[in-house]
C-alpha atoms as a PDB file:
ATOM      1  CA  UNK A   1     108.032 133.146 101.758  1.00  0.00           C
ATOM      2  CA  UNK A   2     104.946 134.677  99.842  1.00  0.00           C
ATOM      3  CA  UNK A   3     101.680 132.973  99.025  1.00  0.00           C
ATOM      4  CA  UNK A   4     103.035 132.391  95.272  1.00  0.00           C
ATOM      5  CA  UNK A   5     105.921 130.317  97.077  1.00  0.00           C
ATOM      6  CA  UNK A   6     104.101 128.077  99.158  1.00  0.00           C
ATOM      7  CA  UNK A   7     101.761 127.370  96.788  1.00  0.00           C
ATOM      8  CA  UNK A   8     104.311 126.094  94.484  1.00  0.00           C
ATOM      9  CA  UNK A   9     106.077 124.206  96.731  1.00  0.00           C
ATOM     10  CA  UNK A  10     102.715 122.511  97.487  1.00  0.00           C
ATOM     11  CA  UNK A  11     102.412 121.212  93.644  1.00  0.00           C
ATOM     12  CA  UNK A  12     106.069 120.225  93.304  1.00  0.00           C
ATOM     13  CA  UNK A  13     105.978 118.395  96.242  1.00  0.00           C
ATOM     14  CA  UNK A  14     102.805 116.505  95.323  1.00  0.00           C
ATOM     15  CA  UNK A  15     104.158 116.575  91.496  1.00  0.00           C
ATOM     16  CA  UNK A  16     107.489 114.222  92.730  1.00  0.00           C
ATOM     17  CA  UNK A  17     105.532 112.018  95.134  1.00  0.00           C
ATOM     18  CA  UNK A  18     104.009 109.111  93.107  1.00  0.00           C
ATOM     19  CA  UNK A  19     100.992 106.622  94.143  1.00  0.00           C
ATOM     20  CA  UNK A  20      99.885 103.423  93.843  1.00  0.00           C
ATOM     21  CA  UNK A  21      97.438 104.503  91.034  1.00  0.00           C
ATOM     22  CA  UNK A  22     100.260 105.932  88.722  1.00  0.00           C
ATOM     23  CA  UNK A  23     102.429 102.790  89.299  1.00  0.00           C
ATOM     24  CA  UNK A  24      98.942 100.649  88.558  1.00  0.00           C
ATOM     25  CA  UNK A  25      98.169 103.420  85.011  1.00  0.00           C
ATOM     26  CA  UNK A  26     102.129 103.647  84.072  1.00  0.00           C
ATOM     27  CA  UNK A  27     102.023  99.157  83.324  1.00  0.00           C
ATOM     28  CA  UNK A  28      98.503  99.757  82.015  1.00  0.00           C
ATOM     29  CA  UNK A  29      97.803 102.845  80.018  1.00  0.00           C
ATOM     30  CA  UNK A  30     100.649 106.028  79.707  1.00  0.00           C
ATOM     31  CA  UNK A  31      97.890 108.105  78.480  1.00  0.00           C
ATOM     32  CA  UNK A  32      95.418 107.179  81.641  1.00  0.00           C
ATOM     33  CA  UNK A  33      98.857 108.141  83.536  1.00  0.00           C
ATOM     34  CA  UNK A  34      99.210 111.900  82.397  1.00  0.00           C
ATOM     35  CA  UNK A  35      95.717 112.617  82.823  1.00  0.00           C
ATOM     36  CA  UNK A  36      95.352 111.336  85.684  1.00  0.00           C
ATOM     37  CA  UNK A  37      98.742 113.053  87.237  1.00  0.00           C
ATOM     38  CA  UNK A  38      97.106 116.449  85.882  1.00  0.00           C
ATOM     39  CA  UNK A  39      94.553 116.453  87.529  1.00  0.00           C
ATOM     40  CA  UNK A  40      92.153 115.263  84.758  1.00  0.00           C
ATOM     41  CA  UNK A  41      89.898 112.419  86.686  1.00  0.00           C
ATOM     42  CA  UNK A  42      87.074 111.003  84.625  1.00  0.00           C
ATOM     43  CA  UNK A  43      86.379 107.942  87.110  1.00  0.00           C
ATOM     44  CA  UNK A  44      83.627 110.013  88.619  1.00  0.00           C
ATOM     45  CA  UNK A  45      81.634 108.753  85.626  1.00  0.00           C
ATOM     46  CA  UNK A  46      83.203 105.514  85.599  1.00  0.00           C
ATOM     47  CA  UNK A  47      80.256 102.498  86.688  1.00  0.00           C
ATOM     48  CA  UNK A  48      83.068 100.185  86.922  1.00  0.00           C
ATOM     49  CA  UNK A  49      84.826 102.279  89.359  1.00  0.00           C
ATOM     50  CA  UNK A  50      81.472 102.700  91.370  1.00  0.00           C
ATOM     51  CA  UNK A  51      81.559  98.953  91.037  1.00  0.00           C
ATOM     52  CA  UNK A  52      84.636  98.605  92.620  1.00  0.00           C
ATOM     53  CA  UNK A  53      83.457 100.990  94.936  1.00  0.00           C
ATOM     54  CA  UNK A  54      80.839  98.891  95.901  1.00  0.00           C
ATOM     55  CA  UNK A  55      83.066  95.893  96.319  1.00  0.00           C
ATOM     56  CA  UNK A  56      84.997  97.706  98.891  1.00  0.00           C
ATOM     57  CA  UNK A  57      82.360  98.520 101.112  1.00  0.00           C
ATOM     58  CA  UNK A  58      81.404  94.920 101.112  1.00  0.00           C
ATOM     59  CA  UNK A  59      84.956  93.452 101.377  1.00  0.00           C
ATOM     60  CA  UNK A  60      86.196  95.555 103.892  1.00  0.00           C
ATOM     61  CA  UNK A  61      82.645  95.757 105.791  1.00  0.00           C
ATOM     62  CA  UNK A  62      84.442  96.065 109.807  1.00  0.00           C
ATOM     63  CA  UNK A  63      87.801  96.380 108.695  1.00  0.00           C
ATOM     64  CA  UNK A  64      89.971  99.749 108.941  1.00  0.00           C
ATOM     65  CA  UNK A  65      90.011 100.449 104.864  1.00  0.00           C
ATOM     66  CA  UNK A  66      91.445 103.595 102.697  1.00  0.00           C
ATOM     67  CA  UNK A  67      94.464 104.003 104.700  1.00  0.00           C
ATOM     68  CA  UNK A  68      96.210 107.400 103.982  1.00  0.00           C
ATOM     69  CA  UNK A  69     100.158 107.442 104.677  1.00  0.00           C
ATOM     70  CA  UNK A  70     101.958 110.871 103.241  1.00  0.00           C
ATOM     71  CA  UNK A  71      99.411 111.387 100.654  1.00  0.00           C
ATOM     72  CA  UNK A  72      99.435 107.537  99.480  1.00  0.00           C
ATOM     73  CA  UNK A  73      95.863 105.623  99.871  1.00  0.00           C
ATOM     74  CA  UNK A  74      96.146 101.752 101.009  1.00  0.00           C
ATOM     75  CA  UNK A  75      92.781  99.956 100.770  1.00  0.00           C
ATOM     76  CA  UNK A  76      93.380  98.202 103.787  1.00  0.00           C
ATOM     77  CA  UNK A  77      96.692  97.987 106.602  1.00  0.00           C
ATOM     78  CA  UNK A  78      95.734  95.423 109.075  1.00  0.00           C
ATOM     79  CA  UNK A  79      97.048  94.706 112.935  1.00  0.00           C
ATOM     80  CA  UNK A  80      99.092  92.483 111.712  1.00  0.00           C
ATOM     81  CA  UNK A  81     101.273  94.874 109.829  1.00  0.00           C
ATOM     82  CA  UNK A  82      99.680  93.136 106.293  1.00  0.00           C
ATOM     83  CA  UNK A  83      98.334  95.568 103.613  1.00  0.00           C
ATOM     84  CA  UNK A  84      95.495  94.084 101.584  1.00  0.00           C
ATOM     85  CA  UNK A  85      94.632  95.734  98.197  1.00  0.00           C
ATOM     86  CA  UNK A  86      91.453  94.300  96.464  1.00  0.00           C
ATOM     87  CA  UNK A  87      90.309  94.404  92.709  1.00  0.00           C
ATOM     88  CA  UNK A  88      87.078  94.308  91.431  1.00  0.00           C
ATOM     89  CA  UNK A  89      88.530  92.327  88.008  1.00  0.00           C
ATOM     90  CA  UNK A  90      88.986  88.305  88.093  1.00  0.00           C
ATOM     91  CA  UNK A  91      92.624  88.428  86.387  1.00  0.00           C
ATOM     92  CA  UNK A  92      95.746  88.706  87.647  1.00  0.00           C
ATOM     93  CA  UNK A  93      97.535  92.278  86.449  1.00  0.00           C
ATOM     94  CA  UNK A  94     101.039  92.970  86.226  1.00  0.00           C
ATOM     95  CA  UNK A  95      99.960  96.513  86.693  1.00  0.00           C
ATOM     96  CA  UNK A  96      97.887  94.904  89.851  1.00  0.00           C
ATOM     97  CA  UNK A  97     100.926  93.475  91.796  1.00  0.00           C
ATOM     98  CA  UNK A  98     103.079  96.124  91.092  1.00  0.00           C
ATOM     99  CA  UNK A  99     100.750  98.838  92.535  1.00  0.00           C
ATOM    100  CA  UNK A 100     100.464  96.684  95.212  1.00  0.00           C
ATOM    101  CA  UNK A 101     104.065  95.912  95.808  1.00  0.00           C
ATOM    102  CA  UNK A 102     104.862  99.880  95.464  1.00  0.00           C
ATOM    103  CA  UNK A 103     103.248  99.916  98.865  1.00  0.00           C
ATOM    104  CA  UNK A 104     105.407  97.819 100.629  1.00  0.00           C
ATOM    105  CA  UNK A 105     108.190  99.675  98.596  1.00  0.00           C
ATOM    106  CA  UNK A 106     106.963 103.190  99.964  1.00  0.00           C
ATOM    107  CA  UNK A 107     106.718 102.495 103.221  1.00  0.00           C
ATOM    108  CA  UNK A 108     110.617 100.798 103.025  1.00  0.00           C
ATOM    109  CA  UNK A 109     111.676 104.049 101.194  1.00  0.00           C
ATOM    110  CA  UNK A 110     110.119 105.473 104.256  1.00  0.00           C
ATOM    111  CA  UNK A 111     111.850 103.551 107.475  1.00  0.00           C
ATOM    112  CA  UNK A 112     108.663 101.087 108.037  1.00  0.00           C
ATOM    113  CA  UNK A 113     109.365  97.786 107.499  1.00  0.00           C
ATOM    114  CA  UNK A 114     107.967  94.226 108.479  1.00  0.00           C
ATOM    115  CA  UNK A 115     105.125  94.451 106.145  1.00  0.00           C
ATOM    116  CA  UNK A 116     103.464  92.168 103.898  1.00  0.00           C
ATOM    117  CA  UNK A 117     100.906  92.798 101.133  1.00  0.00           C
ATOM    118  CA  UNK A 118      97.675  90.839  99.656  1.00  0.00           C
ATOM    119  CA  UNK A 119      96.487  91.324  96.282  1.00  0.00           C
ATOM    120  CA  UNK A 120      92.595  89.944  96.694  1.00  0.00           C
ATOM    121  CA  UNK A 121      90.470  89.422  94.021  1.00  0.00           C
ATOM    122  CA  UNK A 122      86.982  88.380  95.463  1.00  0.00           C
ATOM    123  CA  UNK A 123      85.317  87.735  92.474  1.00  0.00           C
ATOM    124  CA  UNK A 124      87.335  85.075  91.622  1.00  0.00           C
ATOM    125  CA  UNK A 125      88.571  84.222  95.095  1.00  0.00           C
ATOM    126  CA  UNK A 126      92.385  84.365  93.938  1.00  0.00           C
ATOM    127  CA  UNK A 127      94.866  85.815  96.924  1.00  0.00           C
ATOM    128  CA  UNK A 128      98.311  86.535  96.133  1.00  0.00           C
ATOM    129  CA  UNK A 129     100.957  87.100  98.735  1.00  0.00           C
ATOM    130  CA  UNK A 130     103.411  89.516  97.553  1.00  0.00           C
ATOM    131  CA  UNK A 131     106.684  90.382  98.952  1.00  0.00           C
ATOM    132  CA  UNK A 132     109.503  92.704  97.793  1.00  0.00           C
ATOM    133  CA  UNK A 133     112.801  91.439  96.495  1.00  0.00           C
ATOM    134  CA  UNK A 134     115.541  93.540  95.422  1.00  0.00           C
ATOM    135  CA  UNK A 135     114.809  92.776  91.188  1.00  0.00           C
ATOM    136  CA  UNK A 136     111.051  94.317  91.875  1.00  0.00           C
ATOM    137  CA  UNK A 137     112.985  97.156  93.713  1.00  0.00           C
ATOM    138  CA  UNK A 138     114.603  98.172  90.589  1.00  0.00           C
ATOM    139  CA  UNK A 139     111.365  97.362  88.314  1.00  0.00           C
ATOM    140  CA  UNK A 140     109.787  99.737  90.677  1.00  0.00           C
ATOM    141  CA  UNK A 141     112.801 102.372  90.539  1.00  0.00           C
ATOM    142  CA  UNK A 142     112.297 101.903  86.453  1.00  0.00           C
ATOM    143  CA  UNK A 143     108.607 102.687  86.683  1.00  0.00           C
ATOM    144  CA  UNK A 144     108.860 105.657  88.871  1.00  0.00           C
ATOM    145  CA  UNK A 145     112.073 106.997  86.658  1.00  0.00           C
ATOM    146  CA  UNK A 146     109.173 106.333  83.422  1.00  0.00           C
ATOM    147  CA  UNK A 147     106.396 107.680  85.340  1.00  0.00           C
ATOM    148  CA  UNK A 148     108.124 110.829  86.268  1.00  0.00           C
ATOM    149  CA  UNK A 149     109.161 111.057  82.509  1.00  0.00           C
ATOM    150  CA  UNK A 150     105.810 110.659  81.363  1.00  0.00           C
ATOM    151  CA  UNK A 151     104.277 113.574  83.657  1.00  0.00           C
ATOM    152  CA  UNK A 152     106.461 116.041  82.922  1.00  0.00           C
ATOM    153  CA  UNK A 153     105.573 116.100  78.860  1.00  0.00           C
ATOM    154  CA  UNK A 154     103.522 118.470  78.590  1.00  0.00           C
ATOM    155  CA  UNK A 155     100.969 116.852  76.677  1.00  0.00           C
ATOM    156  CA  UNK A 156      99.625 113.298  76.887  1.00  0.00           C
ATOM    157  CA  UNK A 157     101.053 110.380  75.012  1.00  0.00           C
ATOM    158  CA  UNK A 158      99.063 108.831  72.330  1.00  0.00           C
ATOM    159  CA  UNK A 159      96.113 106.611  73.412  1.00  0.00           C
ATOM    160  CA  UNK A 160      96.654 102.748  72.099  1.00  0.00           C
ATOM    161  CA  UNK A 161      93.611 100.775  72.138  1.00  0.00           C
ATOM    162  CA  UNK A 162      93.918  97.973  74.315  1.00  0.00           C
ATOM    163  CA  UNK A 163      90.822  95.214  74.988  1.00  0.00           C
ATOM    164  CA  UNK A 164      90.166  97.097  78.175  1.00  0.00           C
ATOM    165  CA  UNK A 165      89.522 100.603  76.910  1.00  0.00           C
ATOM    166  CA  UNK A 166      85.904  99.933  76.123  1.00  0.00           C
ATOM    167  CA  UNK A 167      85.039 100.003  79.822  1.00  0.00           C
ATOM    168  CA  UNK A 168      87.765 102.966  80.635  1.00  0.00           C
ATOM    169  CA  UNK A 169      85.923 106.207  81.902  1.00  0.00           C
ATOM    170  CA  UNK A 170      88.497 107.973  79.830  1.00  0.00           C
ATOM    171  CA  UNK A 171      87.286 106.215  76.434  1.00  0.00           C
ATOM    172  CA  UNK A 172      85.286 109.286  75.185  1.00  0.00           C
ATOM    173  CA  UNK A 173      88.645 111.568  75.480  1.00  0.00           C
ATOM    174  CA  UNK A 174      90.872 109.110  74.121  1.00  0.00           C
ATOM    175  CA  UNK A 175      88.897 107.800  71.099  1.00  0.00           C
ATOM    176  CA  UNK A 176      85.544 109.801  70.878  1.00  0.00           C
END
């Protein structure tokens, strides 16, 4: 196999595999989605995002935090086989528990099992235990069906302007 080959094979394998972050952008903005699956990452310029940066380091001060498994990123997998994902915001997100529960989904579609998951919201010291029945199994097979849909356009979908955009690093592109 040439150079050309592998190279492909590289970017179609990391085109079909999906993350928490495009289940989290697919409930919460389609346009956030594509860019973000193409490679085009704003949140480098993002304060929030340094914010929540910020609030990780502080959260997760001695614990073991960004987890990698097969190219997915968990904020925190504890001893006791519980994964922990924390938000810097103070509501509870759809888009929030499902990126979270597309962990424990993962690592199912992937033969490890016994595993719990914590959505944490420090700020306004919510916790939310999440566990994975077999009707968020098929929301989850419906979002990665729409988010594999959505990537494969070859241009983004339309912005809508939603009360978060105003604080969205990708503002500028989508209504500047």
């Amino acid at each position: 196999m040439d150079s050309g080959s592998v190279l492909q094979n590289i970017i179609n394998t990391q085109q079909e595999r999906i993350t928490g972050m495009q289940v989290n952008y697919y409930l919460s903005c389609r346009t956030k989605l594509w860019l973000y699956s193409h490679s085009i990452s704003l949140e480098h310029t993002s304060e929030l995002i340094k914010l929540g940066e910020l609030l990780h380091q502080e959260y997760f001060n001695s614990q073991r935090k960004d987890v990698f498994y097969d190219g997915v990123a968990f904020d925190v997998i504890k001893p006791n086989k519980q994964i922990v994902e924390v938000k810097r915001g103070t509501r509870v997100r759809e888009c929030d528990i499902y990126q979270t529960l597309y962990y424990l989904y993962y690592l199912e579609k992937h033969g490890v099992k016994g595993f719990t998951a914590v959505l944490t919201y420090p700020r306004a010291r919510k916790k939310l235990v999440l566990t994975l029945d077999n009707e968020k199994r098929k929301r989850l097979d419906e979002i990665i069906r729409g988010i594999r849909e959505i990537v494969k356009q070859p241009y983004p979908p339309p912005p809508k302007k939603k009360k978060f955009c105003q604080g969205c690093a990708y503002f500028d592109f989508c209504f500047g």
